[in-house]
C-alpha atoms as a PDB file:
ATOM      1  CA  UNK A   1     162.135  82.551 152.202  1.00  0.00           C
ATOM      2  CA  UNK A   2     160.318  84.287 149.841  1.00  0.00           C
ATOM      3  CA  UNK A   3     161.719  86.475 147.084  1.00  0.00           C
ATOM      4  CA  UNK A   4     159.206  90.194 146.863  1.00  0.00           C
ATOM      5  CA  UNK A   5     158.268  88.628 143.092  1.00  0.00           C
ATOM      6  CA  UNK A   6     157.800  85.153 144.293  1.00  0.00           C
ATOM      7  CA  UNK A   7     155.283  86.947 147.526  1.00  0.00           C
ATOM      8  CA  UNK A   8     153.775  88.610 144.878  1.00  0.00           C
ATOM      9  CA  UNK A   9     152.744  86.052 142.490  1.00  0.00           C
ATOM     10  CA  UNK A  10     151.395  84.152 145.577  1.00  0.00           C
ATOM     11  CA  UNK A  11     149.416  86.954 146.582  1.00  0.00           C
ATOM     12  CA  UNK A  12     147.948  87.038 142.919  1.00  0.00           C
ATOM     13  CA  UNK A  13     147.491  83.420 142.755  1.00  0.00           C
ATOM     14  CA  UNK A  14     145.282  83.439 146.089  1.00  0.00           C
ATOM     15  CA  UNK A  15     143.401  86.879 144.881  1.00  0.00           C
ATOM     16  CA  UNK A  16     142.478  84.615 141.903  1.00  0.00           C
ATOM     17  CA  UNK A  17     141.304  81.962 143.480  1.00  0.00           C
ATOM     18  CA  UNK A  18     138.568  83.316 146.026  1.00  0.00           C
ATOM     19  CA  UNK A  19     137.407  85.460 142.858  1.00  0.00           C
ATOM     20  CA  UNK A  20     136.962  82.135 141.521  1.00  0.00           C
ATOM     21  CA  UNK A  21     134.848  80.856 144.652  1.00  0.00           C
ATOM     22  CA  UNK A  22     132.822  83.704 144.885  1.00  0.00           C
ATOM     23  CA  UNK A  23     131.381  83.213 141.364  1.00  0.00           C
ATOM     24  CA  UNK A  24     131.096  79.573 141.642  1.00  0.00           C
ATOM     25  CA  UNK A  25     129.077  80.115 144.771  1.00  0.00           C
ATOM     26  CA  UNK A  26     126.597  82.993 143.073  1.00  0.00           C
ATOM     27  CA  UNK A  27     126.150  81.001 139.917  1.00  0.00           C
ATOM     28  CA  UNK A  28     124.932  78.026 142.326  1.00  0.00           C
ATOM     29  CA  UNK A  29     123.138  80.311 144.297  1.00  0.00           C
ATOM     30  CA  UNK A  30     121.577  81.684 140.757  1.00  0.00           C
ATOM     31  CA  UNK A  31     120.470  78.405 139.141  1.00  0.00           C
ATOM     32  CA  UNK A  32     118.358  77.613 142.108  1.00  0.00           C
ATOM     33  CA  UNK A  33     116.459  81.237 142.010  1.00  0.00           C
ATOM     34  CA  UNK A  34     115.806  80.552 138.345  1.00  0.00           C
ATOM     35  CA  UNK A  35     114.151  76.704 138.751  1.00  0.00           C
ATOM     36  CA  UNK A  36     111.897  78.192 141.614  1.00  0.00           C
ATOM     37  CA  UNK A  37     110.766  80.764 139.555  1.00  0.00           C
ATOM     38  CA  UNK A  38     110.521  78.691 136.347  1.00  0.00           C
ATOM     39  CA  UNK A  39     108.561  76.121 138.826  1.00  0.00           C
ATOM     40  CA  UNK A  40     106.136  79.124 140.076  1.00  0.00           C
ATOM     41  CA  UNK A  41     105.679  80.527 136.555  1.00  0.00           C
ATOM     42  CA  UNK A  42     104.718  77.304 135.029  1.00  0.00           C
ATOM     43  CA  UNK A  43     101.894  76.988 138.071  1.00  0.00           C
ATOM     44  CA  UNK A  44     100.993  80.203 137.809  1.00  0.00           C
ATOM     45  CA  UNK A  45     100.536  79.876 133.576  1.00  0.00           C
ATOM     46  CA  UNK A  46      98.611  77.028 134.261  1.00  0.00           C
ATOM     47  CA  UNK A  47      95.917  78.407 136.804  1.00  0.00           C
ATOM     48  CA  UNK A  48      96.001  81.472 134.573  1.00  0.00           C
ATOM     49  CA  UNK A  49      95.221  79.243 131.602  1.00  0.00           C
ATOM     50  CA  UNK A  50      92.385  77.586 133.463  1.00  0.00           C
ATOM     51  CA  UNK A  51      90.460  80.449 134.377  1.00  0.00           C
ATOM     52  CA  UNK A  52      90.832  81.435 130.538  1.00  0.00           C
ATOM     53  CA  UNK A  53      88.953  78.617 129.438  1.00  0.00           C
ATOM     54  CA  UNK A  54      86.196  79.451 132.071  1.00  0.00           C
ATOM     55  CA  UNK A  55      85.380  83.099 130.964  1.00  0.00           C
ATOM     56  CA  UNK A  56      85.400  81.596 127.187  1.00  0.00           C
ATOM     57  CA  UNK A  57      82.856  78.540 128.446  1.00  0.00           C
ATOM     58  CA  UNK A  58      80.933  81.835 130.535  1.00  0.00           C
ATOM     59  CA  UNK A  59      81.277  84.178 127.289  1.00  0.00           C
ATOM     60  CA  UNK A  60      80.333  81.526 124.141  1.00  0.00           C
ATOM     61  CA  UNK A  61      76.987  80.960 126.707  1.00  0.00           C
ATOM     62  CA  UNK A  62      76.128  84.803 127.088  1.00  0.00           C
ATOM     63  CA  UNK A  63      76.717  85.156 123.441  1.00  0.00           C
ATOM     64  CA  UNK A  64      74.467  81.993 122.239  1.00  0.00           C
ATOM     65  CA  UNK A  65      71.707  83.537 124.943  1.00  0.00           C
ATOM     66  CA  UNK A  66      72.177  86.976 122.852  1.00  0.00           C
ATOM     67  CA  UNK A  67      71.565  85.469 119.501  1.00  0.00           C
ATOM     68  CA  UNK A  68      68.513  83.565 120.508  1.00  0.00           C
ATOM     69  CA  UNK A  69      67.201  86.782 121.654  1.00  0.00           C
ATOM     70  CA  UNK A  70      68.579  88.638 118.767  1.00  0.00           C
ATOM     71  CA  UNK A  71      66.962  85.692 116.469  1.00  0.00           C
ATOM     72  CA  UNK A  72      63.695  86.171 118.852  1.00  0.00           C
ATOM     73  CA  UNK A  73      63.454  90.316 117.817  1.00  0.00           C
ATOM     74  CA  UNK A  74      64.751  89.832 113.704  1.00  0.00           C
ATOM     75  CA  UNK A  75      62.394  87.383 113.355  1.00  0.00           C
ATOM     76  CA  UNK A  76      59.050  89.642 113.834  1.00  0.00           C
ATOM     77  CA  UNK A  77      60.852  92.103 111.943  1.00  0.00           C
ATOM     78  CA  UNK A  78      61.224  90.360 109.130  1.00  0.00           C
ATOM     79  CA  UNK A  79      57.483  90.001 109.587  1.00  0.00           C
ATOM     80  CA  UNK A  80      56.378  93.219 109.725  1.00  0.00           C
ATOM     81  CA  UNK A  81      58.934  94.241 106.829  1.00  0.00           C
ATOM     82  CA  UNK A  82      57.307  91.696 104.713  1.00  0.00           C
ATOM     83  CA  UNK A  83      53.535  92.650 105.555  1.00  0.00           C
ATOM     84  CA  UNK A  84      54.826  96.348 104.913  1.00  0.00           C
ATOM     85  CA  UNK A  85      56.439  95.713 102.106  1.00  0.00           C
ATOM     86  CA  UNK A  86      52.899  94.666 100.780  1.00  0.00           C
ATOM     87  CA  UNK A  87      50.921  97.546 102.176  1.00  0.00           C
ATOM     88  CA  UNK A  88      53.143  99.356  99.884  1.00  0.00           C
ATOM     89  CA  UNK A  89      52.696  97.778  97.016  1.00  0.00           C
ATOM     90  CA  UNK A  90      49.026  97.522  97.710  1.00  0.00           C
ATOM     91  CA  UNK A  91      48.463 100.838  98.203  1.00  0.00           C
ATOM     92  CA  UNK A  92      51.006 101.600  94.528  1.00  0.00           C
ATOM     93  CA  UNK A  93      48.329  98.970  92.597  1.00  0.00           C
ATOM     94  CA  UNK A  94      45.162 101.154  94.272  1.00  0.00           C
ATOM     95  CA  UNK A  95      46.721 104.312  93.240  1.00  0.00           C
ATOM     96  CA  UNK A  96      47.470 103.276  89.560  1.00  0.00           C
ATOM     97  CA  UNK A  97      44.166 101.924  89.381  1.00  0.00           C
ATOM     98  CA  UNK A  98      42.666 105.034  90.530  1.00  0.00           C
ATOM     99  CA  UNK A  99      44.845 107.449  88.141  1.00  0.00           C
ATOM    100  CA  UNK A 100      43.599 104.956  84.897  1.00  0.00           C
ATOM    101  CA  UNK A 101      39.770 105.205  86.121  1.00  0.00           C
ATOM    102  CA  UNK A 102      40.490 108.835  86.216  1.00  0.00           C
ATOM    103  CA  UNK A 103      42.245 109.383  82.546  1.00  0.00           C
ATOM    104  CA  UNK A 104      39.645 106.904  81.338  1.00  0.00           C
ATOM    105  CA  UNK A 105      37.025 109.049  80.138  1.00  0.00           C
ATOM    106  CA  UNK A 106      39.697 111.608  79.366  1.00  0.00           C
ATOM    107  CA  UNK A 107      41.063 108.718  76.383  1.00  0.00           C
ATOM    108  CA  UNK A 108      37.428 107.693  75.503  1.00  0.00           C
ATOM    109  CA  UNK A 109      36.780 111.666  74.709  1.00  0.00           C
ATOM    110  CA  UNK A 110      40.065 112.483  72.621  1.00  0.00           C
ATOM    111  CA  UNK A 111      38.955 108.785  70.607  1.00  0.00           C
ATOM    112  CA  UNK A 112      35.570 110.805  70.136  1.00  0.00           C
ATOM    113  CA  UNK A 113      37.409 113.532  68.769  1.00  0.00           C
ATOM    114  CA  UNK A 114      39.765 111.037  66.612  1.00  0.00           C
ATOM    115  CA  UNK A 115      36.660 110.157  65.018  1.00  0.00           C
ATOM    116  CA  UNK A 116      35.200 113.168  64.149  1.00  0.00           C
ATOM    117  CA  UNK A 117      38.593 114.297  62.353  1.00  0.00           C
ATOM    118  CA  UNK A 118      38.970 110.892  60.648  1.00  0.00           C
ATOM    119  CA  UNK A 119      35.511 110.788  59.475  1.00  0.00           C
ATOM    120  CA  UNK A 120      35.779 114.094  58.064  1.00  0.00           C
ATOM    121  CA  UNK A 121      38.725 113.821  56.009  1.00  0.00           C
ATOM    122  CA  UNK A 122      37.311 110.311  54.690  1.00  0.00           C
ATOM    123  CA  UNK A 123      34.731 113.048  52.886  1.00  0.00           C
ATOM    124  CA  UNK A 124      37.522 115.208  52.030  1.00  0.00           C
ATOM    125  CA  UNK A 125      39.458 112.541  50.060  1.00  0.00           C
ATOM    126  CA  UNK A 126      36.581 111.214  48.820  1.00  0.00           C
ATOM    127  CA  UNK A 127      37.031 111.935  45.061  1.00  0.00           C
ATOM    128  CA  UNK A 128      33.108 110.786  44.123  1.00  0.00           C
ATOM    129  CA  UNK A 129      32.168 113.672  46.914  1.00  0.00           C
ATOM    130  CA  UNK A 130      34.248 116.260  46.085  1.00  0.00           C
ATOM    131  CA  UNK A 131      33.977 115.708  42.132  1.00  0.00           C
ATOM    132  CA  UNK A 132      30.310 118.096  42.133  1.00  0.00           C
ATOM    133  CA  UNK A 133      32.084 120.298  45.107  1.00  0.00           C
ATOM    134  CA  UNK A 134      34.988 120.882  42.956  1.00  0.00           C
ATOM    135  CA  UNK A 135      33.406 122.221  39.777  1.00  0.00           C
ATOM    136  CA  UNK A 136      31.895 124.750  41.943  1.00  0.00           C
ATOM    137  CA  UNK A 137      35.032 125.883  43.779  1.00  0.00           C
ATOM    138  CA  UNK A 138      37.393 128.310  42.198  1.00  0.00           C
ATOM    139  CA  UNK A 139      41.285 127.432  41.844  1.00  0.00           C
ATOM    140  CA  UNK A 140      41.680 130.152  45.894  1.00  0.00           C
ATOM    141  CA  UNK A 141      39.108 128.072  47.514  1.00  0.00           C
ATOM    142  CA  UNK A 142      40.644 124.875  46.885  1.00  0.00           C
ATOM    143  CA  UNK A 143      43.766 125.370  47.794  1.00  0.00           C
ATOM    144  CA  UNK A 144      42.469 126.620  51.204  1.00  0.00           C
ATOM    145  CA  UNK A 145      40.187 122.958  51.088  1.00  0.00           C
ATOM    146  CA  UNK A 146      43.953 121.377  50.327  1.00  0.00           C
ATOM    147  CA  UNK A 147      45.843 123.303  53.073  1.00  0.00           C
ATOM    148  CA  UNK A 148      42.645 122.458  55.630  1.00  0.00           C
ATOM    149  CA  UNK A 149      42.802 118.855  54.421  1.00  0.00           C
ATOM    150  CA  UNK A 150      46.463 118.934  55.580  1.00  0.00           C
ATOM    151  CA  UNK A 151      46.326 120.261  58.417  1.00  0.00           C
ATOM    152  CA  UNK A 152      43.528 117.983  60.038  1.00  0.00           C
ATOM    153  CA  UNK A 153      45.803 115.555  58.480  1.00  0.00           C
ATOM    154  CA  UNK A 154      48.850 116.815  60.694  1.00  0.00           C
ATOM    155  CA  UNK A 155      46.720 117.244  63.681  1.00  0.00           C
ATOM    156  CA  UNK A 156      45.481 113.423  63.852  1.00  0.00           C
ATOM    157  CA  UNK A 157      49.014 112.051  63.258  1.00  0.00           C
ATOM    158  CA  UNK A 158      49.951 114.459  65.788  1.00  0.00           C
ATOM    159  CA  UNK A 159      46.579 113.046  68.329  1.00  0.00           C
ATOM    160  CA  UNK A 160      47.993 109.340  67.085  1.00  0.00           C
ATOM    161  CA  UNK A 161      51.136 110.067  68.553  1.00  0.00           C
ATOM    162  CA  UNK A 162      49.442 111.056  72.067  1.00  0.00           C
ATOM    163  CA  UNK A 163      47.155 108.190  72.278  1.00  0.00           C
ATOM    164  CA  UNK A 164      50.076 105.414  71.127  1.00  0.00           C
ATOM    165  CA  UNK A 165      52.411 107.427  74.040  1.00  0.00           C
ATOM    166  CA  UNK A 166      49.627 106.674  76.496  1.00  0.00           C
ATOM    167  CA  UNK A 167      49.579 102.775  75.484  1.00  0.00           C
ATOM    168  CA  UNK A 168      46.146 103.560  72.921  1.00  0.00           C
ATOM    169  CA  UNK A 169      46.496 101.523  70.050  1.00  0.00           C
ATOM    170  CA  UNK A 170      43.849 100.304  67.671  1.00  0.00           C
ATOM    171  CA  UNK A 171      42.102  97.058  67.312  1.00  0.00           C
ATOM    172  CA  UNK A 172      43.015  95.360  63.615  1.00  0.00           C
ATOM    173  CA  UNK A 173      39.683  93.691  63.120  1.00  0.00           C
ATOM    174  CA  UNK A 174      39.108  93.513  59.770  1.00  0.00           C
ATOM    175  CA  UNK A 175      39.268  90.635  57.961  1.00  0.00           C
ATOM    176  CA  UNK A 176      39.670  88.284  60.893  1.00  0.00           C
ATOM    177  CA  UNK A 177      36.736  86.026  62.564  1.00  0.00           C
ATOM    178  CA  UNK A 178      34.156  88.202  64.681  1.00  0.00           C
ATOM    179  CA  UNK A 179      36.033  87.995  68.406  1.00  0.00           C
ATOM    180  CA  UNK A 180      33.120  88.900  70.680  1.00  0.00           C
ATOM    181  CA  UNK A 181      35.761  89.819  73.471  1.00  0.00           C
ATOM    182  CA  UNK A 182      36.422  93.015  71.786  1.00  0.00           C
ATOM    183  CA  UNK A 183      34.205  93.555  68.380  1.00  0.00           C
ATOM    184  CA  UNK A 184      30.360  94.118  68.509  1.00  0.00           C
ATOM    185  CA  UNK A 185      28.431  93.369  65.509  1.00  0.00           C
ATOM    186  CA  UNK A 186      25.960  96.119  64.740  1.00  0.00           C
ATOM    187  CA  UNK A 187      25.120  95.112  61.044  1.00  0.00           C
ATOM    188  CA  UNK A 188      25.532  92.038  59.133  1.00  0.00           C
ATOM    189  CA  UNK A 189      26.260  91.720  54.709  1.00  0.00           C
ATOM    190  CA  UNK A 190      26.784  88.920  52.817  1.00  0.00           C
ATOM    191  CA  UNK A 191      30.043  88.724  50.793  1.00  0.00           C
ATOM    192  CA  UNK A 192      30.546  85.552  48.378  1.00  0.00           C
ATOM    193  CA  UNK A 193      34.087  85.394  48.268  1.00  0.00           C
ATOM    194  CA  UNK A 194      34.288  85.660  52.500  1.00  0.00           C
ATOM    195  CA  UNK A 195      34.153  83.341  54.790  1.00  0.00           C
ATOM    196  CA  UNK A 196      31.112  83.551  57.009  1.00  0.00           C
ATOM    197  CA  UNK A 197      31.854  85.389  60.127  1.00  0.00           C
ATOM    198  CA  UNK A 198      34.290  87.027  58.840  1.00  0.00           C
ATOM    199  CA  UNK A 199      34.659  91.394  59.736  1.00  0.00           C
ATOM    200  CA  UNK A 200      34.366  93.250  56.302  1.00  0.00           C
ATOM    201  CA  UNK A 201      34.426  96.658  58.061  1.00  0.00           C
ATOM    202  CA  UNK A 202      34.381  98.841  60.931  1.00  0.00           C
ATOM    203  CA  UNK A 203      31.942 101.301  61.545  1.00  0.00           C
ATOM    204  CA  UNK A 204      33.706 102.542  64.482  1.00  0.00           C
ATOM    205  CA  UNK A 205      37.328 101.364  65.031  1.00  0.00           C
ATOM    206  CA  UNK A 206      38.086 100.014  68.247  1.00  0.00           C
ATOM    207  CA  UNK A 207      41.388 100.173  70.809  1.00  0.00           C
ATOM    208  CA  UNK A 208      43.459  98.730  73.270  1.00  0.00           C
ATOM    209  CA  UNK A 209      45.022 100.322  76.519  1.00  0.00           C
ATOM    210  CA  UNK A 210      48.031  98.036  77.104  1.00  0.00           C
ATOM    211  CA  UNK A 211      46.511  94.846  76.941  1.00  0.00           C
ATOM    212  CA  UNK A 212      42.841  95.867  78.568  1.00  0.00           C
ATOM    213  CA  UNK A 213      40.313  96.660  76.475  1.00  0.00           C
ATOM    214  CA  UNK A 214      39.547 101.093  76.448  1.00  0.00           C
ATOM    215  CA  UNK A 215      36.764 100.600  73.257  1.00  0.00           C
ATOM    216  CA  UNK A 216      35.030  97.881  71.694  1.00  0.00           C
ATOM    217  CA  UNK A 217      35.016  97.972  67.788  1.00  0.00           C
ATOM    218  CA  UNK A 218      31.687  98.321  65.921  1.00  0.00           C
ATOM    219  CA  UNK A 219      31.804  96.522  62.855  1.00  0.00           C
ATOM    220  CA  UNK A 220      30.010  94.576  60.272  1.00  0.00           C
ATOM    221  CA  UNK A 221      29.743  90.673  59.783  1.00  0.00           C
ATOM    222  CA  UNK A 222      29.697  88.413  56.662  1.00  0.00           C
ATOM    223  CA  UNK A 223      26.760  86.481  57.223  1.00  0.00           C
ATOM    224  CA  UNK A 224      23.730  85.384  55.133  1.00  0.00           C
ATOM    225  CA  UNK A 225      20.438  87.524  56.246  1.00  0.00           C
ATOM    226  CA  UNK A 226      17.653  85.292  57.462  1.00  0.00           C
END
């Protein structure tokens, strides 16, 4: 027989032992669960993957359809931008052309009125001209005839300044061959020590706006009469 320490030991030992089975027999039970569902995952990643690749084969040919269309609609765009584009700059050359036909006779007039103020003070400074004028002019009146003198000479700087801000600047003719392009020959004298053809003087200078011709110059030609 059995001592009470010996029956319980036993009773220990056996307790241990179908704890033991048990585990055995849901690990087993375990493993099995877990390759069927690794088996049905795999399957199912596959199919999954599969029907990816379809929608991306379906989407890439939607999207090429959308860019030929899109390509289709930029395209006359790009067109019409372009013919725009020169309307615009069309219409921008038309309307400077029409403001510089309109200021035109506006320039011609003020180089009218130049010539006036530079022709007179030519007579002012003239010292041959004003020799007789001055012997009958007391010490007052010439000083007003100075102060006069300076202030035309002020006021055609000043009408220099406008012109030249405006693109007006004068033709240097003299002493260069007669160009025909922008110099008319009104009067012809004979110089020895000039070349023939050759401008000796203006009688009316002549001007540039920008690089178009506003005035022609009037000058006179070295060239033997007859």
């Amino acid at each position: 027989m059995l001592t009470p320490e010996q029956e319980g030991l036993m009773a220990q030992f056996r307790a241990y032992l179908e704890e033991s089975a048990t585990s055995t027999m849901g690990a087993s039970r375990g493993d099995a669960e877990h390759v069927e569902r690794k088996t049905v995952d795999l399957y199912t990643l596959f199919g999954e993957l599969a029907a990816l690749k379809n929608e991306v084969r379906i989407e890439s040919r939607q999207l090429k359809t959308a860019l030929e269309q899109f390509r289709g609609l930029v395209e006359p765009l790009q067109t019409g931008n372009a013919a725009l584009r020169s309307e615009i700059d069309r219409m921008h050359e038309d309307r400077r052309d029409v403001a510089q036909e309109a200021l035109r006779p506006v320039l011609l007039e003020l180089l009218d009125i130049r010539d006036r103020m530079a022709a007179g003070l030519e007579m002012a400074t003239d010292k041959r001209a004003t020799k007789h004028l001055f012997k009958r002019m007391c010490h007052k009146e010439w000083e007003v005839m100075e102060a006069w003198r300076e202030g035309q000479e002020m006021t055609l700087r000043r009408l220099d300044q406008t012109l030249a801000a405006r693109q007006v600047h004068p033709i240097n003719v003299v002493g260069q061959p007669l160009d025909p392009r922008w110099s008319r020959a009104l009067r012809v004298e004979w110089h020895k020590g000039m070349a023939e053809g050759v401008v000796v003087a203006e009688l009316r200078k002549g001007f540039f706006w920008g690089e178009a011709l506003l005035r022609p110059a009037e000058v006179v030609v070295n060239k033997r009469e007859g």
